[in-house]
C-alpha atoms as a PDB file:
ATOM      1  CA  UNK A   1      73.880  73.682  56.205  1.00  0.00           C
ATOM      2  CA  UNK A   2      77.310  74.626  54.223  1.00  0.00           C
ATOM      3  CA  UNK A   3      78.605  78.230  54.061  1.00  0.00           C
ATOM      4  CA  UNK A   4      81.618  79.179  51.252  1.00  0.00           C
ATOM      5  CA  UNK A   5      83.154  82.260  52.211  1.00  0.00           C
ATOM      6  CA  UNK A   6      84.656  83.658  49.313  1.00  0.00           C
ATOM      7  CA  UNK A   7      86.777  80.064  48.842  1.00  0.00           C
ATOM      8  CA  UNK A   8      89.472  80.184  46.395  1.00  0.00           C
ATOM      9  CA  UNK A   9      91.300  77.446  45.293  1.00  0.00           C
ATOM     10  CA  UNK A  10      94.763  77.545  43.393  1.00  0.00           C
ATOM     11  CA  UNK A  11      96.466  73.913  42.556  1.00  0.00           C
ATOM     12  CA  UNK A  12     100.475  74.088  43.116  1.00  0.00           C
ATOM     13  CA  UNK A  13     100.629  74.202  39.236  1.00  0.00           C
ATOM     14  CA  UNK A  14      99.027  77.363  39.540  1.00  0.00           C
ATOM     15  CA  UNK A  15      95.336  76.315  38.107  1.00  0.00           C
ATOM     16  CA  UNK A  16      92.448  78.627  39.690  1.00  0.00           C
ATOM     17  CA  UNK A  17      90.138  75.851  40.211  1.00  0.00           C
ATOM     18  CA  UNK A  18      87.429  78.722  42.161  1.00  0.00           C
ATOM     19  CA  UNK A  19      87.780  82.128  42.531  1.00  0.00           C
ATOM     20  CA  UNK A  20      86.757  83.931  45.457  1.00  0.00           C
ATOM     21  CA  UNK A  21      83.588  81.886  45.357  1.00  0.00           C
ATOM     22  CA  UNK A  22      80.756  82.571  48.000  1.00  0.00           C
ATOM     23  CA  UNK A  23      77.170  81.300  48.506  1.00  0.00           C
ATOM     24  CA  UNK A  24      75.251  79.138  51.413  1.00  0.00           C
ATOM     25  CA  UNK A  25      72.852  76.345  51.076  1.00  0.00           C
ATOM     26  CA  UNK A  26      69.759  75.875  53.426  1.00  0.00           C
ATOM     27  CA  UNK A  27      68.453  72.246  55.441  1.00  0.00           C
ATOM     28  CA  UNK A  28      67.029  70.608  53.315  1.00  0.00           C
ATOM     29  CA  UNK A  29      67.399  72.100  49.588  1.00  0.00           C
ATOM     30  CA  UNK A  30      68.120  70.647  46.113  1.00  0.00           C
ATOM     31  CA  UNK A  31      70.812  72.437  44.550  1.00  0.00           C
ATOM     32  CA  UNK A  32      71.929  72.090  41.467  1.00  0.00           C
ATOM     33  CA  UNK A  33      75.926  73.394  40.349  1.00  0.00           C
ATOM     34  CA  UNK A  34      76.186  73.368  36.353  1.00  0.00           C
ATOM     35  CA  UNK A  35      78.776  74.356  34.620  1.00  0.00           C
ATOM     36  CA  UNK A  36      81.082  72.958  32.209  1.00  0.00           C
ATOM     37  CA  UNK A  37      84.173  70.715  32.187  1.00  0.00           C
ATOM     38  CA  UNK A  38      86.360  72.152  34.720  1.00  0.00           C
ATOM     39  CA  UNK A  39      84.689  74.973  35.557  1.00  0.00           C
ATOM     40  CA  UNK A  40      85.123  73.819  39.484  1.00  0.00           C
ATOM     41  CA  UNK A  41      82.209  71.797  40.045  1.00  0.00           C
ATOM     42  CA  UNK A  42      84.520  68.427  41.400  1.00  0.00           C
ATOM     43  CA  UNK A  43      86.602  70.816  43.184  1.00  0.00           C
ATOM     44  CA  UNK A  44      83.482  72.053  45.261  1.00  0.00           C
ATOM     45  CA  UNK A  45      83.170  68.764  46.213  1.00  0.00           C
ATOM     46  CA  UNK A  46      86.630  68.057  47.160  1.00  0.00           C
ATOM     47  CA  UNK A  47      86.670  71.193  49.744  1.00  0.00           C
ATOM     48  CA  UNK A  48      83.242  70.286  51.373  1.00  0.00           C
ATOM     49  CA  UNK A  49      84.544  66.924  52.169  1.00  0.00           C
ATOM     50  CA  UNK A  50      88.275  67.829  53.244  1.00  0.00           C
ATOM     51  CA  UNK A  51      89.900  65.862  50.498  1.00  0.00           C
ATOM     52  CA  UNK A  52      91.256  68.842  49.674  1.00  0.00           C
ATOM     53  CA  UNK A  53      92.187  72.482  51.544  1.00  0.00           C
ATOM     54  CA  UNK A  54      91.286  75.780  50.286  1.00  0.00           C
ATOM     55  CA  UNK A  55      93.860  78.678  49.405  1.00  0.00           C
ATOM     56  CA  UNK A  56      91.691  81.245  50.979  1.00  0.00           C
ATOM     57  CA  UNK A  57      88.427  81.427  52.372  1.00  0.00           C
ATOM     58  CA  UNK A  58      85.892  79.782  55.053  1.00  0.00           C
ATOM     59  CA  UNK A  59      84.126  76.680  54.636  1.00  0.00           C
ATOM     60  CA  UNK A  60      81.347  75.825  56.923  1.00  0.00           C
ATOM     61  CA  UNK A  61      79.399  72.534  57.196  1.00  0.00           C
ATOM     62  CA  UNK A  62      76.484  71.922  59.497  1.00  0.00           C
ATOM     63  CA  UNK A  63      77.781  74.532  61.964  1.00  0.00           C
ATOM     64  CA  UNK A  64      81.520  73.653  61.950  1.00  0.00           C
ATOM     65  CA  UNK A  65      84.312  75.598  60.175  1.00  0.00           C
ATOM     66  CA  UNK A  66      85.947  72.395  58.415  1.00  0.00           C
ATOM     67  CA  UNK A  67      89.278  74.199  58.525  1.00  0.00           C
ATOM     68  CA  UNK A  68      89.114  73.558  62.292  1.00  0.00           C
ATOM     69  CA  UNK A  69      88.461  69.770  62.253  1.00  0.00           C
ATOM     70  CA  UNK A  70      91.555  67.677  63.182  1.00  0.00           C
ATOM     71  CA  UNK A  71      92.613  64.859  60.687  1.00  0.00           C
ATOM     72  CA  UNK A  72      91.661  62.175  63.384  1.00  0.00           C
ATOM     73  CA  UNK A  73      88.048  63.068  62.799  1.00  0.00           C
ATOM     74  CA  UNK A  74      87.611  63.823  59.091  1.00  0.00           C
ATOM     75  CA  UNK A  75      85.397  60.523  59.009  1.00  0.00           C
ATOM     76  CA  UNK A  76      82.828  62.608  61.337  1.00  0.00           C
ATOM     77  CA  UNK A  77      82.451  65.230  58.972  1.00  0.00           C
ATOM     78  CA  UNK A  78      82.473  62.459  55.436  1.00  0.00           C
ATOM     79  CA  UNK A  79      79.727  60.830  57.746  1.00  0.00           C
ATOM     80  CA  UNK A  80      77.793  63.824  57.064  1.00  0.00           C
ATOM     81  CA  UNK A  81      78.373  64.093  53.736  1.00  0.00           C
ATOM     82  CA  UNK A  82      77.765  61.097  50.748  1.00  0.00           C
ATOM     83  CA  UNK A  83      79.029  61.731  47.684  1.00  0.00           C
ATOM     84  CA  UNK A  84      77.690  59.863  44.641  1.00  0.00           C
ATOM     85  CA  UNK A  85      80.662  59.247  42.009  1.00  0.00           C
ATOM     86  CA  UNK A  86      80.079  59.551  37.944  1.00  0.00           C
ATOM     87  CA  UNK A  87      81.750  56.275  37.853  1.00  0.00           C
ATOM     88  CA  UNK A  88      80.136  54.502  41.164  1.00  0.00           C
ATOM     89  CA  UNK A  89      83.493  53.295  42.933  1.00  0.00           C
ATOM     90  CA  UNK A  90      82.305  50.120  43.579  1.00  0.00           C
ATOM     91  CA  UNK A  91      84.216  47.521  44.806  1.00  0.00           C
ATOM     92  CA  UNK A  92      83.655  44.889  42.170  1.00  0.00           C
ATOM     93  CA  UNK A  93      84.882  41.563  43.619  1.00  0.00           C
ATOM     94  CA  UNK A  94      82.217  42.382  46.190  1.00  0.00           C
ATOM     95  CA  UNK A  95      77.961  41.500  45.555  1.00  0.00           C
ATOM     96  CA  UNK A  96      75.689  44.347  45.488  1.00  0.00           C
ATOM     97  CA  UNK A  97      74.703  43.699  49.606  1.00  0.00           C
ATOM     98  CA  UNK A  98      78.578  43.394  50.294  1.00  0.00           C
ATOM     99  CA  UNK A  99      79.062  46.773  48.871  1.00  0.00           C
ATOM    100  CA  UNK A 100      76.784  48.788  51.512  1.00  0.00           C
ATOM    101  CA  UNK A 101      77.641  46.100  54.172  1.00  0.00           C
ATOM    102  CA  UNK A 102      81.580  47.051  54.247  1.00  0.00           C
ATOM    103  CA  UNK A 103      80.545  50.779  54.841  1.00  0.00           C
ATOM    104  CA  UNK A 104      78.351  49.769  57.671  1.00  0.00           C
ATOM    105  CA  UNK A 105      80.884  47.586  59.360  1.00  0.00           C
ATOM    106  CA  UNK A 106      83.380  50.084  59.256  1.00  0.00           C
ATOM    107  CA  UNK A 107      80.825  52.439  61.405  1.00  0.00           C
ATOM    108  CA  UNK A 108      80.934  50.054  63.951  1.00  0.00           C
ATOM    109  CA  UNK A 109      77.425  48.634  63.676  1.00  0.00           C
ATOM    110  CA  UNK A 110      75.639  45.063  64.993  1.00  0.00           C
ATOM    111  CA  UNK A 111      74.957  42.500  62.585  1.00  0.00           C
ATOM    112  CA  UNK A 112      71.295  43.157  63.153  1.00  0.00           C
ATOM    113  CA  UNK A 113      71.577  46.676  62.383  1.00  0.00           C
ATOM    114  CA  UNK A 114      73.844  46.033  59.254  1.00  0.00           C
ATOM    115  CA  UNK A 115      71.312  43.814  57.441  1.00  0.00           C
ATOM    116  CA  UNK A 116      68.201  46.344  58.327  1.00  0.00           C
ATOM    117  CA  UNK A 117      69.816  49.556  57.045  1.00  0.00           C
ATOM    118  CA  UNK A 118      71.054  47.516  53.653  1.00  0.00           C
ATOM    119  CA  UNK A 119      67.871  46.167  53.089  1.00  0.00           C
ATOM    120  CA  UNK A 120      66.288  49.143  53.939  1.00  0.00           C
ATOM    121  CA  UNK A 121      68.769  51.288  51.559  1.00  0.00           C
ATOM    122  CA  UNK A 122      68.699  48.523  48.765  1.00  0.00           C
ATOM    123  CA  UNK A 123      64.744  48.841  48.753  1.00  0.00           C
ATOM    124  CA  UNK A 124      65.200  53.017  48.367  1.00  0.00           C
ATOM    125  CA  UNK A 125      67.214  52.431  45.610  1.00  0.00           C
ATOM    126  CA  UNK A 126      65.408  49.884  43.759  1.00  0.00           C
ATOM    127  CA  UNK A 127      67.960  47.137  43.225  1.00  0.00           C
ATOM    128  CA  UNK A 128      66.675  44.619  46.635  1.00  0.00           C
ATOM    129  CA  UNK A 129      66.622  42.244  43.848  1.00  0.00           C
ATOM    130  CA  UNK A 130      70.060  42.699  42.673  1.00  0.00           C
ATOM    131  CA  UNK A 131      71.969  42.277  46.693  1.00  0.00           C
ATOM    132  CA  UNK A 132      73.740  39.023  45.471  1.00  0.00           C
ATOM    133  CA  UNK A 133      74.991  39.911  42.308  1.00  0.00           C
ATOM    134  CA  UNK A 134      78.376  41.147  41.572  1.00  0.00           C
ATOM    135  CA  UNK A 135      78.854  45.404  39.977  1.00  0.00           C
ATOM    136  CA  UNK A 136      79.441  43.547  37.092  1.00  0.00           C
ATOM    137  CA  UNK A 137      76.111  41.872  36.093  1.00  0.00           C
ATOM    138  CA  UNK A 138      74.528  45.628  36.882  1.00  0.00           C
ATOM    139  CA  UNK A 139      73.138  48.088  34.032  1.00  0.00           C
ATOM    140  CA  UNK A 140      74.657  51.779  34.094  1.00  0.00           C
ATOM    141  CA  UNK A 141      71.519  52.767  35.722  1.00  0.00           C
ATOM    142  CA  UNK A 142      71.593  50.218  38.400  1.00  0.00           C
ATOM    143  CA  UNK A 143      75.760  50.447  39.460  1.00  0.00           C
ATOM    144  CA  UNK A 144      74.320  54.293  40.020  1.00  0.00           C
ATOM    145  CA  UNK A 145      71.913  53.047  42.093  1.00  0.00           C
ATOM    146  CA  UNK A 146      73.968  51.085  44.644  1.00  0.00           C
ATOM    147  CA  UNK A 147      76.831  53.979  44.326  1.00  0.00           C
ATOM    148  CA  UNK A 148      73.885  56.311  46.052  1.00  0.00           C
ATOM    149  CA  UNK A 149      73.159  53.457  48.649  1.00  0.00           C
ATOM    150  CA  UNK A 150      76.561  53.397  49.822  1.00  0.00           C
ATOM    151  CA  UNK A 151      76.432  57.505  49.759  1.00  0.00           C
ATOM    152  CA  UNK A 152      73.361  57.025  52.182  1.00  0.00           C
ATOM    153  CA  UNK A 153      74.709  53.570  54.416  1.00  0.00           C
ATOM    154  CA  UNK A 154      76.198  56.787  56.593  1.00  0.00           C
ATOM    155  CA  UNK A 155      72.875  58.336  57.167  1.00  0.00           C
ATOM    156  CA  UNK A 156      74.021  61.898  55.941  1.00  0.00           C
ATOM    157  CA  UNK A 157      72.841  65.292  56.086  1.00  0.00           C
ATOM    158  CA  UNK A 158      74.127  66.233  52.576  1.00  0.00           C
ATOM    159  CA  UNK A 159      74.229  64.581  49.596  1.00  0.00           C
ATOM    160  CA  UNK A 160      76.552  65.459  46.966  1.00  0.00           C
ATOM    161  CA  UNK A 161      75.879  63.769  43.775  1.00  0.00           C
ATOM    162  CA  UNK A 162      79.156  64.761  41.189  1.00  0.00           C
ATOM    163  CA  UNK A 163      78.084  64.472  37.372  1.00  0.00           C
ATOM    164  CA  UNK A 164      75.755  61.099  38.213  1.00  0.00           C
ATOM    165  CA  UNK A 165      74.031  61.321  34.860  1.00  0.00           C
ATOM    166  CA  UNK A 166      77.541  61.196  32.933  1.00  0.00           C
ATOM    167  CA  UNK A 167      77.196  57.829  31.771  1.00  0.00           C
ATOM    168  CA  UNK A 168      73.204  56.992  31.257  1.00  0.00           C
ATOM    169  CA  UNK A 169      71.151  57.023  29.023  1.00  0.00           C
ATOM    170  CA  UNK A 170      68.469  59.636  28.700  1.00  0.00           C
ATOM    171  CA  UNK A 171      65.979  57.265  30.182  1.00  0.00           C
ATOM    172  CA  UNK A 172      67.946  56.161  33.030  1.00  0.00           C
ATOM    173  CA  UNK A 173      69.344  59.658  33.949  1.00  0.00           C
ATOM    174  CA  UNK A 174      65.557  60.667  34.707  1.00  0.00           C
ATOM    175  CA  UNK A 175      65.275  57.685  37.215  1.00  0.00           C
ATOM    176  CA  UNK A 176      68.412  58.794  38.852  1.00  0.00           C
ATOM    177  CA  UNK A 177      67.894  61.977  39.201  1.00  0.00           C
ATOM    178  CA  UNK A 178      63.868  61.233  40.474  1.00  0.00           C
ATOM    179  CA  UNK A 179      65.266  59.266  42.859  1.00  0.00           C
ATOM    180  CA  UNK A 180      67.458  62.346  44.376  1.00  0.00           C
ATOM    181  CA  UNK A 181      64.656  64.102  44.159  1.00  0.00           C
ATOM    182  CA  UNK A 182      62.579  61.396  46.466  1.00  0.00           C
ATOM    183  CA  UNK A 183      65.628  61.223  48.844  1.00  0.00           C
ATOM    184  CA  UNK A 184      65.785  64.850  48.660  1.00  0.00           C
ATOM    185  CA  UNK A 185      62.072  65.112  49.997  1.00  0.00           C
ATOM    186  CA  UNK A 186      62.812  63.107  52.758  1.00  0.00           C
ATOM    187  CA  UNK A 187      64.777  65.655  54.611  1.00  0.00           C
ATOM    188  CA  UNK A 188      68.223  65.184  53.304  1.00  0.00           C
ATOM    189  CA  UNK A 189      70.037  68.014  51.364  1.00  0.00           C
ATOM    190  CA  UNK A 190      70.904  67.105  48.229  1.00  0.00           C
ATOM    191  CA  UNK A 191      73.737  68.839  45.950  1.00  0.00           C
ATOM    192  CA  UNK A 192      74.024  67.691  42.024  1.00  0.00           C
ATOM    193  CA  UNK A 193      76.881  68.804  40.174  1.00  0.00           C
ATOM    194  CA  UNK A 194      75.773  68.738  36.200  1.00  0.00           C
ATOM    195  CA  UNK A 195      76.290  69.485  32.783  1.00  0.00           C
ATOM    196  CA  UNK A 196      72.904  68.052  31.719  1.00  0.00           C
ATOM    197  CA  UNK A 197      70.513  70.778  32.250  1.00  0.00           C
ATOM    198  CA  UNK A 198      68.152  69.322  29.814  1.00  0.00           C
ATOM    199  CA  UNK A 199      67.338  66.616  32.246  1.00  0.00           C
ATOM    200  CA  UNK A 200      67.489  69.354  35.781  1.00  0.00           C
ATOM    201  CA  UNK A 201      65.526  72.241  34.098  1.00  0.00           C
ATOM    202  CA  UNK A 202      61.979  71.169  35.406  1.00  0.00           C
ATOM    203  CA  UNK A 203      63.197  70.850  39.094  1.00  0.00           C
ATOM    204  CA  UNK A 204      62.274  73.413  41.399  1.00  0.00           C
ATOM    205  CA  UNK A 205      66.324  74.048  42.763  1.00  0.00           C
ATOM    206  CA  UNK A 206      68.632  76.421  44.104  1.00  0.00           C
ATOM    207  CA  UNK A 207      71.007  76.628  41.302  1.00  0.00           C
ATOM    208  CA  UNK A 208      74.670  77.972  40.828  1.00  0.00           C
ATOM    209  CA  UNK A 209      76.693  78.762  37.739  1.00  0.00           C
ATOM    210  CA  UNK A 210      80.680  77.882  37.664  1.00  0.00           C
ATOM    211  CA  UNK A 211      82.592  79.326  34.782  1.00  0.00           C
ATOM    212  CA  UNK A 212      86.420  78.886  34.667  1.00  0.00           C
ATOM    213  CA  UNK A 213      86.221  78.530  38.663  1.00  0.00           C
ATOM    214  CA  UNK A 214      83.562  81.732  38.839  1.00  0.00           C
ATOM    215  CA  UNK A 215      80.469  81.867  40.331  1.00  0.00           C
ATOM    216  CA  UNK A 216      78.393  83.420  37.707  1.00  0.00           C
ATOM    217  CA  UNK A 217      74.620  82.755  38.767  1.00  0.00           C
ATOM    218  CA  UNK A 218      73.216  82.166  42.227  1.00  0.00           C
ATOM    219  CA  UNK A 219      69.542  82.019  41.920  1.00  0.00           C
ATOM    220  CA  UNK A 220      66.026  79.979  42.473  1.00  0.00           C
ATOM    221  CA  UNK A 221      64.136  78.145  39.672  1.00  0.00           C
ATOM    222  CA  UNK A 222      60.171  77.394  39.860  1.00  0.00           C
ATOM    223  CA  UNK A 223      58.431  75.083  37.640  1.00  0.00           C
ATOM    224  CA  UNK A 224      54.831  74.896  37.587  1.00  0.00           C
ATOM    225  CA  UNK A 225      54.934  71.218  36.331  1.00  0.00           C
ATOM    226  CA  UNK A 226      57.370  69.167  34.431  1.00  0.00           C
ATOM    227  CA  UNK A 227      56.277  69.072  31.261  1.00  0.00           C
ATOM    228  CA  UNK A 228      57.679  73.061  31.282  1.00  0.00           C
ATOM    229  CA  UNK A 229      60.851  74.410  31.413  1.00  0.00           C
ATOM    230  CA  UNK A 230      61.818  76.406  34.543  1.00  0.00           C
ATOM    231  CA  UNK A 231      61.733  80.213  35.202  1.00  0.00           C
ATOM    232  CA  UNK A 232      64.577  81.432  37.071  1.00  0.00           C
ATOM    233  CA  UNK A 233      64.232  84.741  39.547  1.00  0.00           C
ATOM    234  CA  UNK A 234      67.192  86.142  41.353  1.00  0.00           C
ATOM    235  CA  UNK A 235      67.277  85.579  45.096  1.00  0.00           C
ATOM    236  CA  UNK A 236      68.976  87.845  47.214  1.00  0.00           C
ATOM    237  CA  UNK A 237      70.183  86.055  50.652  1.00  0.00           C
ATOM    238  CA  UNK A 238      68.851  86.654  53.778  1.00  0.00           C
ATOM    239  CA  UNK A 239      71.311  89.169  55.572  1.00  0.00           C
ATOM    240  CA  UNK A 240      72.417  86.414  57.863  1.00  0.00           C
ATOM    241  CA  UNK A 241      73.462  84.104  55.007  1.00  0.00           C
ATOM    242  CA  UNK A 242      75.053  86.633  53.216  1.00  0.00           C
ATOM    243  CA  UNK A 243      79.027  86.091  53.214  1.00  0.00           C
ATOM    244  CA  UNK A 244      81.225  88.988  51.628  1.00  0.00           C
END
């Protein structure tokens, strides 16, 4: 599903934000990318979207080099792609319903079809109750919620979720991240970028480690339930996924 091929990524100020970083994610897995502040883990994100360009190296997303794709249709590949935000980005002068609508008008879609998918998408997240209320009048917990309904209005392959525990509570981050989880066992690959591991270390995950722009871990955890912390085992990649 996405392919780095030893990316680097140097800022004009000279800041290695990764360093000849390489490793490939599968259909359908829950990865998790800790590390800590500024270690890389928003740049990842930035490259696998487009926002920004990598110094060196191949990216591949669901079969397409992403250095390849024109400007004119970036909003192909960000179709495949939702990214949950530590702070939401929602628009507040909008309601909760008016917040997935906008997203859905912008692809184009009938009336009909607009109201299904954000009822359909409100009632995954939990907040149905909530569509005519403003960002404002939400909890923490809940704004998260309708950030990762907008992530999903696109219908997307991969979802990236950058730092959404930042902000919660202990209690709430455990909903969030359950509900990846439940999204995540619907078919859709989900990526979490984290510093919490307290709240990720039960979760069966492919899981990377970014250190000053590094990758210093690439390996599978197993839990036997999740009331016990994981195990981790090294994984070697199968020959075709391997990128050197």
């Amino acid at each position: 599903m996405i392919i780095f091929d030893s990316v680097s990524k140097i800022y004009g100020n000279g800041t290695v934000a990764l360093d000849k970083v390489s490793f490939a994610v599968g259909v359908g897995e829950f990865m998790i990318i800790s590390g800590p502040s500024g270690s890389g883990k928003t740049t990842l994100m930035k490259l696998i979207i487009k926002e920004v360009d990598p110094t060196h190296g191949k990216i591949v997303v669901d079969g397409d080099d992403i250095s390849e794709i024109p400007h004119k249709n970036l909003h192909l590949l960000r179709r495949k792609v939702g990214v949950i935000f530590q702070d939401a980005k929602l628009l507040e002068g909008k309601t909760v319903a008016e917040n997935v609508d906008i997203v859905l008008e912008i692809m184009g879609l009938s009336e009909t079809e607009i109201v299904k998918r954000r009822n359909d998408l409100l009632e995954l997240t939990g907040i149905a109750h909530h569509s005519s209320d403003f960002p404002s009048q939400l909890s923490g917990g809940e704004a998260q919620r309708l950030g990762i309904a907008r992530a999903l209005s696109t219908q997307p392959k991969v979802l990236f979720a950058d730092e959404p525990t930042g902000n919660l509570d202990p209690a709430t981050a455990k909903d969030i991240i359950g509900l990846l989880q439940d999204i995540n066992t619907q078919g859709t690959t989900v990526l979490m970028a984290t510093h919490d591991l307290d709240y990720v270390k039960h979760i069966k995950a492919h899981r990377l480690v970014l250190t000053k722009g590094v990758l210093t871990s690439d390996s599978f955890a197993h839990h036997t339930s999740s009331h016990h912390p994981s195990k981790e085992t090294k994984k070697e990649a199968p020959d075709e996924d391997k990128k050197t």
